[in-house]
N, C-alpha and C. Protein backbone atom coordinates (compact mmCIF):
# COMPACT_ATOMS: atom_id res chain seq x y z
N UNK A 1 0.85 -1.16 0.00
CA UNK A 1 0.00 0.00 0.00
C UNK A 1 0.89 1.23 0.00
N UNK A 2 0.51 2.11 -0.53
CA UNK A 2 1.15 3.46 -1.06
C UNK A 2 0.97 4.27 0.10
N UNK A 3 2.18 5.14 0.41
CA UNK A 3 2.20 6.16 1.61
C UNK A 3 1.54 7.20 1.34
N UNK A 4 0.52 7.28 1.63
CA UNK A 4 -0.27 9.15 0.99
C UNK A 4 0.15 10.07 1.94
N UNK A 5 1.45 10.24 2.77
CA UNK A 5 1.73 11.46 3.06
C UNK A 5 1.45 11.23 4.69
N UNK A 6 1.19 12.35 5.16
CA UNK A 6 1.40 12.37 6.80
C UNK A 6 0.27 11.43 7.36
N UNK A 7 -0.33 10.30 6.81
CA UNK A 7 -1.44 9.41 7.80
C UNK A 7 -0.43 8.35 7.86
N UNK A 8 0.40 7.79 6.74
CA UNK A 8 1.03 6.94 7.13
C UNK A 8 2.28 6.58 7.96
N UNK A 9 2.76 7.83 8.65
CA UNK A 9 3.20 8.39 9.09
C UNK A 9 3.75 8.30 10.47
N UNK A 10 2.13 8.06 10.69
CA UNK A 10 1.75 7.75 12.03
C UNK A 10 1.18 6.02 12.42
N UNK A 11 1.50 6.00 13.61
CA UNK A 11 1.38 4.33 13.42
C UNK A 11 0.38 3.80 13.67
N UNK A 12 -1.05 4.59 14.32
CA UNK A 12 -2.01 4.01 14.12
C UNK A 12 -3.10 4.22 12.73
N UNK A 13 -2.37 4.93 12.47
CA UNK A 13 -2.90 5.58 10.77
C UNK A 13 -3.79 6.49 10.51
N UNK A 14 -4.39 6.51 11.84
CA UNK A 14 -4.47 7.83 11.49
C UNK A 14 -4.04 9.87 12.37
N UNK A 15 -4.15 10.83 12.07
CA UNK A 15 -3.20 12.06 12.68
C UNK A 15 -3.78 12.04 13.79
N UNK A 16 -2.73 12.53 14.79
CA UNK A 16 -3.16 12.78 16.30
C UNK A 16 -3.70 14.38 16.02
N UNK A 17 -4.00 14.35 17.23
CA UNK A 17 -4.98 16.16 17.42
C UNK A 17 -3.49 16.87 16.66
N UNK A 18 -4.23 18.17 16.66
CA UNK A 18 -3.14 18.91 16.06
C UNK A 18 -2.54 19.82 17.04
N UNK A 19 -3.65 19.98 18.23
CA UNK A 19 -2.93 20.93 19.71
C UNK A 19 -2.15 20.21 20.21
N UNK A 20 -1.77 18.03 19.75
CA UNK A 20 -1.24 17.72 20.70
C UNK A 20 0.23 17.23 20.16
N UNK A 21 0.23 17.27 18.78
CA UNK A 21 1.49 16.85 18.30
C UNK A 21 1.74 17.91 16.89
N UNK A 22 1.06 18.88 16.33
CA UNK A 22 1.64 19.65 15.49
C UNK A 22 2.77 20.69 16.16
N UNK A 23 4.08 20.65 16.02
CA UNK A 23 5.29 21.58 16.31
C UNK A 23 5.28 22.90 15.67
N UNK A 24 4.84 23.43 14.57
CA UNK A 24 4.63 24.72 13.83
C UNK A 24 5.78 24.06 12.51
N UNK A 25 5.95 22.96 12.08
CA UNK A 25 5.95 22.71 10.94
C UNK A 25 5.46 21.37 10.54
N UNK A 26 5.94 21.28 9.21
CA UNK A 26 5.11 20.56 8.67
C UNK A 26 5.25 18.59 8.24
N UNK A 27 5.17 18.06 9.64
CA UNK A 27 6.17 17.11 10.31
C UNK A 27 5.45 16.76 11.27
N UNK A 28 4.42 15.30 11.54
CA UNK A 28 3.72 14.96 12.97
C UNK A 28 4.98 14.50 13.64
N UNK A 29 4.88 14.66 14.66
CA UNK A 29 5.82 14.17 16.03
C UNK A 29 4.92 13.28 16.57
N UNK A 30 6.33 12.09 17.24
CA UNK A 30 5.37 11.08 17.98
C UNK A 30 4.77 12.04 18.93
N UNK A 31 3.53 11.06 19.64
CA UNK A 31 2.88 12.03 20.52
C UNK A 31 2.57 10.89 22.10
N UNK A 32 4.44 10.55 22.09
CA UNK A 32 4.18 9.25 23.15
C UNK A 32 4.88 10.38 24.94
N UNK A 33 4.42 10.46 25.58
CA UNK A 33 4.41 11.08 27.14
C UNK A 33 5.41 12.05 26.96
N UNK A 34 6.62 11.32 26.73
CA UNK A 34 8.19 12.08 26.89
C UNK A 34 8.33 13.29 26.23
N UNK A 35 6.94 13.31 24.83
CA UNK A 35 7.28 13.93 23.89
C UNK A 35 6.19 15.47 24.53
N UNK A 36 5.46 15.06 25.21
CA UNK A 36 4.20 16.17 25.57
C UNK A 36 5.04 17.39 26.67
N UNK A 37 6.02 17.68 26.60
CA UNK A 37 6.45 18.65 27.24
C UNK A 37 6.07 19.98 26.74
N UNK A 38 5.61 20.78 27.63
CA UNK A 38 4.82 22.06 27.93
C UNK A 38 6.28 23.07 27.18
N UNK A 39 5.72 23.67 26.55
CA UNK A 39 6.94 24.73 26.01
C UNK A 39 7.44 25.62 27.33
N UNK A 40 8.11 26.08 27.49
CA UNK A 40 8.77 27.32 28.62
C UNK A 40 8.21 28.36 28.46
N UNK A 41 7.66 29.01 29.40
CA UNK A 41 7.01 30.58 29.34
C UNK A 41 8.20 31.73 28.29
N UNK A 42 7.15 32.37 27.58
CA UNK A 42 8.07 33.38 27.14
C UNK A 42 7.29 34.69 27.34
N UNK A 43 7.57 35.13 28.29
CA UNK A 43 7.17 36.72 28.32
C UNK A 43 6.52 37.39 27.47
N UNK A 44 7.91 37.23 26.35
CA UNK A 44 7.06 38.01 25.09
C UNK A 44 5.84 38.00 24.42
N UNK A 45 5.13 36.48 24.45
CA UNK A 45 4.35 36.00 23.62
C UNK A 45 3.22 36.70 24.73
N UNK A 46 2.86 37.05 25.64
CA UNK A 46 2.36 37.47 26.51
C UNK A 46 2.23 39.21 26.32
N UNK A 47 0.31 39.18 26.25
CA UNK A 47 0.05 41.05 26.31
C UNK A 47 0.41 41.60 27.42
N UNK A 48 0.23 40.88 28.78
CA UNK A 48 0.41 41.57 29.78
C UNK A 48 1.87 42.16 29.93
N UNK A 49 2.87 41.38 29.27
CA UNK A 49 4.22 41.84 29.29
C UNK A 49 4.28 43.28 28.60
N UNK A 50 3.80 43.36 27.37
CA UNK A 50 3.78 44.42 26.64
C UNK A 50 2.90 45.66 27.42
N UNK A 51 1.69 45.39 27.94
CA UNK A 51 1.38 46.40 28.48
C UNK A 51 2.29 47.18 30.08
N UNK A 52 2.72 46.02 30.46
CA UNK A 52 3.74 46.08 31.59
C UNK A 52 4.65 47.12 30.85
N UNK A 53 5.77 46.69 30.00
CA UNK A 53 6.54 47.27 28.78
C UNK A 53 6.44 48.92 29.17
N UNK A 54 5.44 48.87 28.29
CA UNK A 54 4.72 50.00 28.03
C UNK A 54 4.40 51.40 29.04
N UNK A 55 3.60 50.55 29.94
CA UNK A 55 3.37 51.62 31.23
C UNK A 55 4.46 51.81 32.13
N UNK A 56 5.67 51.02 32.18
CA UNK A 56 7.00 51.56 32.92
C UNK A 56 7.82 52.54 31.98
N UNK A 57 7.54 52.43 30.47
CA UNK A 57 8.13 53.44 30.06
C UNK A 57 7.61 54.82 30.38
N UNK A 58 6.24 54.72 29.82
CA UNK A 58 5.52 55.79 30.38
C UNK A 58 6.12 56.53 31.47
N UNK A 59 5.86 55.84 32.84
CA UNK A 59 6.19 56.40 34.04
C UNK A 59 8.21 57.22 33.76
N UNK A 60 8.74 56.61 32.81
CA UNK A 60 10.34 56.80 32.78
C UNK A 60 9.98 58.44 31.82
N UNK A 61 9.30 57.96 30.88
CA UNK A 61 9.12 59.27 29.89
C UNK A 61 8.31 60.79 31.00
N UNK A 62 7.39 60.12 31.84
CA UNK A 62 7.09 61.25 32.37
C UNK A 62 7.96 61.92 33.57
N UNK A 63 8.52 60.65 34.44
CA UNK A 63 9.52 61.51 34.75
C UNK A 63 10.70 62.39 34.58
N UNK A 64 11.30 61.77 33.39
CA UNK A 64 11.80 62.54 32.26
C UNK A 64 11.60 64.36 31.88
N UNK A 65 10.28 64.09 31.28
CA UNK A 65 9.41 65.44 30.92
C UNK A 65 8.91 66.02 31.94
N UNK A 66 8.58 65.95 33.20
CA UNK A 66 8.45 66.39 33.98
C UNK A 66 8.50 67.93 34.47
N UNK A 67 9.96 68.42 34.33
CA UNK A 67 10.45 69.20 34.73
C UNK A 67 9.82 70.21 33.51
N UNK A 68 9.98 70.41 32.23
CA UNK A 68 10.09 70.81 31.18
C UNK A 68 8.42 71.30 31.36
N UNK A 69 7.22 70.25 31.20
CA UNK A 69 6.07 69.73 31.73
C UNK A 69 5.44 70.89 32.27
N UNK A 70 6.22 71.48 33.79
CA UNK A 70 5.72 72.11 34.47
C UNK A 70 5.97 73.70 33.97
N UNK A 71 7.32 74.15 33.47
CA UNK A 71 7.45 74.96 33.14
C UNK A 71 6.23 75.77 32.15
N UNK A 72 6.11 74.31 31.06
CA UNK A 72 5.26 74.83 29.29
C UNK A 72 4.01 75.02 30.45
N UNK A 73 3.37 74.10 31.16
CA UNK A 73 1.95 74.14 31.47
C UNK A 73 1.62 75.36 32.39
N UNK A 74 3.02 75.64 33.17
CA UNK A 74 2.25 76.86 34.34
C UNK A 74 2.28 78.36 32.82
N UNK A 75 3.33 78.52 31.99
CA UNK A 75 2.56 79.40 31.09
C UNK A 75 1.89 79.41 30.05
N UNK A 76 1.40 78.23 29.70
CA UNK A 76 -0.37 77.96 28.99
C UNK A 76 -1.62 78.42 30.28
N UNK A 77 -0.87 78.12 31.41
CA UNK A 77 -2.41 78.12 32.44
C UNK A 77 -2.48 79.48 32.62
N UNK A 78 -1.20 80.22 32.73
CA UNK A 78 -0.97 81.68 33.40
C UNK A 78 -1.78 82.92 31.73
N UNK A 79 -1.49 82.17 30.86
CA UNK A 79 -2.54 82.97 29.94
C UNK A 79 -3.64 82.90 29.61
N UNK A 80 -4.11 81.36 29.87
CA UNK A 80 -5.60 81.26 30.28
C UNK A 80 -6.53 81.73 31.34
N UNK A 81 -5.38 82.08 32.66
CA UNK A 81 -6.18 82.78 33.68
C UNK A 81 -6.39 84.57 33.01
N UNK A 82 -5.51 84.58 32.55
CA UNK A 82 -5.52 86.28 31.78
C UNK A 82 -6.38 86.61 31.01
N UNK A 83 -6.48 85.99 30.40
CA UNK A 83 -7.49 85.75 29.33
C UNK A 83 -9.03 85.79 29.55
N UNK A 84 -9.28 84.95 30.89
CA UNK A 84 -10.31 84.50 31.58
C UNK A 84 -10.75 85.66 32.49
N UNK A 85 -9.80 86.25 32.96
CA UNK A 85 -10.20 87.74 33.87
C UNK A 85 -10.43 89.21 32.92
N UNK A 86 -9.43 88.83 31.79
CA UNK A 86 -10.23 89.80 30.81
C UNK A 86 -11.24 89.99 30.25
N UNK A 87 -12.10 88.43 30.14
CA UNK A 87 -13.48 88.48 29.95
C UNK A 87 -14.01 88.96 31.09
N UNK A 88 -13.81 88.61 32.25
CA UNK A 88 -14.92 89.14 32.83
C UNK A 88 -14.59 90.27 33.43
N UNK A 89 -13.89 91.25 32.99
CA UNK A 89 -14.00 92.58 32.88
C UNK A 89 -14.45 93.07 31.75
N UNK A 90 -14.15 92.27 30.51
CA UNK A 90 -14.97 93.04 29.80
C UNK A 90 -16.26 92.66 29.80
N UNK A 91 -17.02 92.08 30.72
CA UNK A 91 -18.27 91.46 30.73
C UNK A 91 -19.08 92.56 31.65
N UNK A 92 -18.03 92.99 32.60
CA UNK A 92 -18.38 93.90 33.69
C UNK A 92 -18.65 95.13 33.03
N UNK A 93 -17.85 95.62 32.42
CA UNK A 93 -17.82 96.88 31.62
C UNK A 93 -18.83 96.80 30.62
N UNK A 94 -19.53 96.15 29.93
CA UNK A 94 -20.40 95.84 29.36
C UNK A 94 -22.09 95.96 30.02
N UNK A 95 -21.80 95.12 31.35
CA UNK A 95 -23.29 95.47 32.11
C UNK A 95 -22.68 96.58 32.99
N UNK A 96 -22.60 97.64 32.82
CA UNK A 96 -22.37 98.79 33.58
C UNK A 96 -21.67 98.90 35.09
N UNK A 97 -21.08 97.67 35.40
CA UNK A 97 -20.59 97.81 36.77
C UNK A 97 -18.89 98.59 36.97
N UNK A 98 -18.83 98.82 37.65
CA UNK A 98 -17.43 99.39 37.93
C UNK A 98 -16.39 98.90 37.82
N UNK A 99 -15.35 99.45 36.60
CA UNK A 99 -14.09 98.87 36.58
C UNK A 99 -13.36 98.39 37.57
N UNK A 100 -12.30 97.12 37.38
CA UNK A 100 -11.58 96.36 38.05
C UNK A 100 -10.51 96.88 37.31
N UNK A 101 -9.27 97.28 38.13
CA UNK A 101 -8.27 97.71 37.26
C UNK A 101 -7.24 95.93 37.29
N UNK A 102 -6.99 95.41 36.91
CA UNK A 102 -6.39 94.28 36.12
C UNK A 102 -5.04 94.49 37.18
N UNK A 103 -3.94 95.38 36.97
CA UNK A 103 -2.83 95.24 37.26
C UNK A 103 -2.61 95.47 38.57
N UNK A 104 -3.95 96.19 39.61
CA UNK A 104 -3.74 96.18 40.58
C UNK A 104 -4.04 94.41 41.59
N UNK A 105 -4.67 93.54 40.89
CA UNK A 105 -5.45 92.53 41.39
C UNK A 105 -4.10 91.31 40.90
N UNK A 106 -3.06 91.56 40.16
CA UNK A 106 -2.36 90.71 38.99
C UNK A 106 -1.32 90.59 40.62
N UNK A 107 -0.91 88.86 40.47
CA UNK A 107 0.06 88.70 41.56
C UNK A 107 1.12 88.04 40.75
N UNK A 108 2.17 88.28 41.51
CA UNK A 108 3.29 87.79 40.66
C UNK A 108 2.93 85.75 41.02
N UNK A 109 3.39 85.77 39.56
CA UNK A 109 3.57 84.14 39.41
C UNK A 109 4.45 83.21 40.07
N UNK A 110 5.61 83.88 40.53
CA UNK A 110 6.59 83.02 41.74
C UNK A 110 6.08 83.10 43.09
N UNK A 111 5.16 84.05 43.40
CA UNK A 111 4.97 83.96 44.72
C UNK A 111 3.86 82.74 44.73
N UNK A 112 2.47 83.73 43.93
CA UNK A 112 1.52 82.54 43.99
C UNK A 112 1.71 81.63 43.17
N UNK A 113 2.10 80.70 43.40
CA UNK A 113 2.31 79.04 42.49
C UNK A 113 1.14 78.32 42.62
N UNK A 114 -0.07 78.57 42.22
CA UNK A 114 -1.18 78.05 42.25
C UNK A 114 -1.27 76.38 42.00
N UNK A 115 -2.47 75.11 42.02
CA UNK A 115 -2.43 74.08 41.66
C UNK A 115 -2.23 74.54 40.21
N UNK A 116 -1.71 73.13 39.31
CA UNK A 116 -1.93 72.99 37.58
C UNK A 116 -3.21 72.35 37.56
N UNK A 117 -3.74 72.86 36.47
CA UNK A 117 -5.06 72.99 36.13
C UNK A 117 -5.10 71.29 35.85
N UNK A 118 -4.04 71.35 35.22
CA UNK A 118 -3.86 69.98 34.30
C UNK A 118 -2.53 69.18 34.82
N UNK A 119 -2.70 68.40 35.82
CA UNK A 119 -1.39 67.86 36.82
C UNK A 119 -0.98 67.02 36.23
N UNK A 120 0.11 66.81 36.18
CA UNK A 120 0.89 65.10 35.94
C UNK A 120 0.92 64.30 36.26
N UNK A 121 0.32 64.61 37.62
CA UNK A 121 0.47 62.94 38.55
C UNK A 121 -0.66 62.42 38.13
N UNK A 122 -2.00 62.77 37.33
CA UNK A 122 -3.01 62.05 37.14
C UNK A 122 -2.49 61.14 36.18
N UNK A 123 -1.44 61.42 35.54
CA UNK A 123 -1.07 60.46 34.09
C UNK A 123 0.07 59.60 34.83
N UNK A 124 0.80 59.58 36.13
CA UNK A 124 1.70 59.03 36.90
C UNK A 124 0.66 58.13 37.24
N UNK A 125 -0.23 58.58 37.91
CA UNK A 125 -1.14 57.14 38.76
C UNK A 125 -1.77 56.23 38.00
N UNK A 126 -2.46 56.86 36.43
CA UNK A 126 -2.84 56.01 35.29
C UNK A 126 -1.73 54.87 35.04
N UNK A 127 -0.19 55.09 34.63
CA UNK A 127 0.38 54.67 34.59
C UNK A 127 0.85 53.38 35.77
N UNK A 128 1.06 54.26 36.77
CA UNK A 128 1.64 52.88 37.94
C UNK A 128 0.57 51.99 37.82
N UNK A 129 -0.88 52.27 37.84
CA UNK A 129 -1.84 51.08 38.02
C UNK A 129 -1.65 50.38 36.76
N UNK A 130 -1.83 50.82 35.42
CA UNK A 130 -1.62 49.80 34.52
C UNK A 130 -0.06 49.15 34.69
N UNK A 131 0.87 49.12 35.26
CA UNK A 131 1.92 48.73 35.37
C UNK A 131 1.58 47.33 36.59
N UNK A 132 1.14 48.00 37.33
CA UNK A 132 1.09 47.05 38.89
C UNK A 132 -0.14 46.03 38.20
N UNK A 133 -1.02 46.63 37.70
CA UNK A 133 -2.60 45.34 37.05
C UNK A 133 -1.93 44.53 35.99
N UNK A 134 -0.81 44.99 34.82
CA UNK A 134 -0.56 43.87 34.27
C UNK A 134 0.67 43.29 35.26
N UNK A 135 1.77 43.87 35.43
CA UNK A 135 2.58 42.60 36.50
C UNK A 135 1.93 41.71 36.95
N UNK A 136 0.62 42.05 37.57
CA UNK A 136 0.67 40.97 38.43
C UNK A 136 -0.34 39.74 37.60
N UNK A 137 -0.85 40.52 36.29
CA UNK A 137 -1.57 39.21 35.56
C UNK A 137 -0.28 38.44 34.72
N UNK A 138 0.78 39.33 34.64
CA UNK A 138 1.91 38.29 34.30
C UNK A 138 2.42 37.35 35.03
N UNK A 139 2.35 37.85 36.32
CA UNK A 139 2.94 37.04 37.35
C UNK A 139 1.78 35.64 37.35
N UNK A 140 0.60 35.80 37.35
CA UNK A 140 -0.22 34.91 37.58
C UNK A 140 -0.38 33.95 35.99
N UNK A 141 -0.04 34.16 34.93
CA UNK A 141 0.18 33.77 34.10
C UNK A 141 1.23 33.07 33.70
N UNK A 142 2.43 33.64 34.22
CA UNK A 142 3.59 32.81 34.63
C UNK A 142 3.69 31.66 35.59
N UNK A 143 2.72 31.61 36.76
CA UNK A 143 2.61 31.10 37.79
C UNK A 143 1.62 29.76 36.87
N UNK A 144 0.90 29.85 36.30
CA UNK A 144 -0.57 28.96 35.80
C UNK A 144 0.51 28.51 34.70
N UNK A 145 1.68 28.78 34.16
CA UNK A 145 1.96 27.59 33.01
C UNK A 145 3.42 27.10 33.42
N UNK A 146 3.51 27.34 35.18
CA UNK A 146 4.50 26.16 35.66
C UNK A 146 4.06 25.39 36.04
């Protein structure tokens, strides 16, 4: 009888499962005990690694930018408050109430260091949690295929 290819191959004739003896080519392997060894964890093949990856850079890039960060944002905020008090003087002046003179009310910017409108640490804490939620589904993923 003529070999038609991978059934004869095998010695009961016909293919074992393919989750339990296909290797990623194109070649059945016996599929006798010795041979059923569990591949070794690889990190990589794993999302949680990548999102791990990912959100520690984050945290590296923002500490990084940080400094720079605070500088650009306190004068985007410091002309939006200007901006924002000029409307409502000219809002005032408009419904007839009594001028606010601007430069007497204006405080210097080193003294008052007000909150940022728009903080960094909200994108620090985004970060550590996606860092700490995938670690530890790596860890538990690592843990489930020893």
């Amino acid at each position: 009888m003529e070999s038609s290819g991978v059934v004869a191959d095998v010695p009961s004739g016909r293919p074992p499962p393919l989750a339990a003896c296909f290797r990623g080519y194109n070649k059945w392997m016996d599929c006798s005990d010795s041979d059923n060894v569990a591949a070794p964890f690889r990190p990589a093949d794993s999302p949680w690694f990548w999102g791990l990856l990912f959100s520690v850079m984050a945290l590296i890039g923002l500490g990084l930018i940080g400094p720079k960060f605070d500088v650009r944002q306190r004068q985007i905020e410091g002309r939006f408050l200007g901006r924002r008090q000029a409307a409502i003087e000219r809002w005032r002046r408009q419904a007839g109430l009594p001028e606010v003179d601007l430069a007497e009310d204006a405080v210097d910017r080193s003294v008052a260091a007000p909150d940022r409108i728009v903080p960094l640490w909200t994108l620090g804490t985004a970060a550590t949690a996606a860092a700490v939620g995938c670690g530890i589904m790596l860890r538990r993923e690592w843990l489930a295929s020893r």
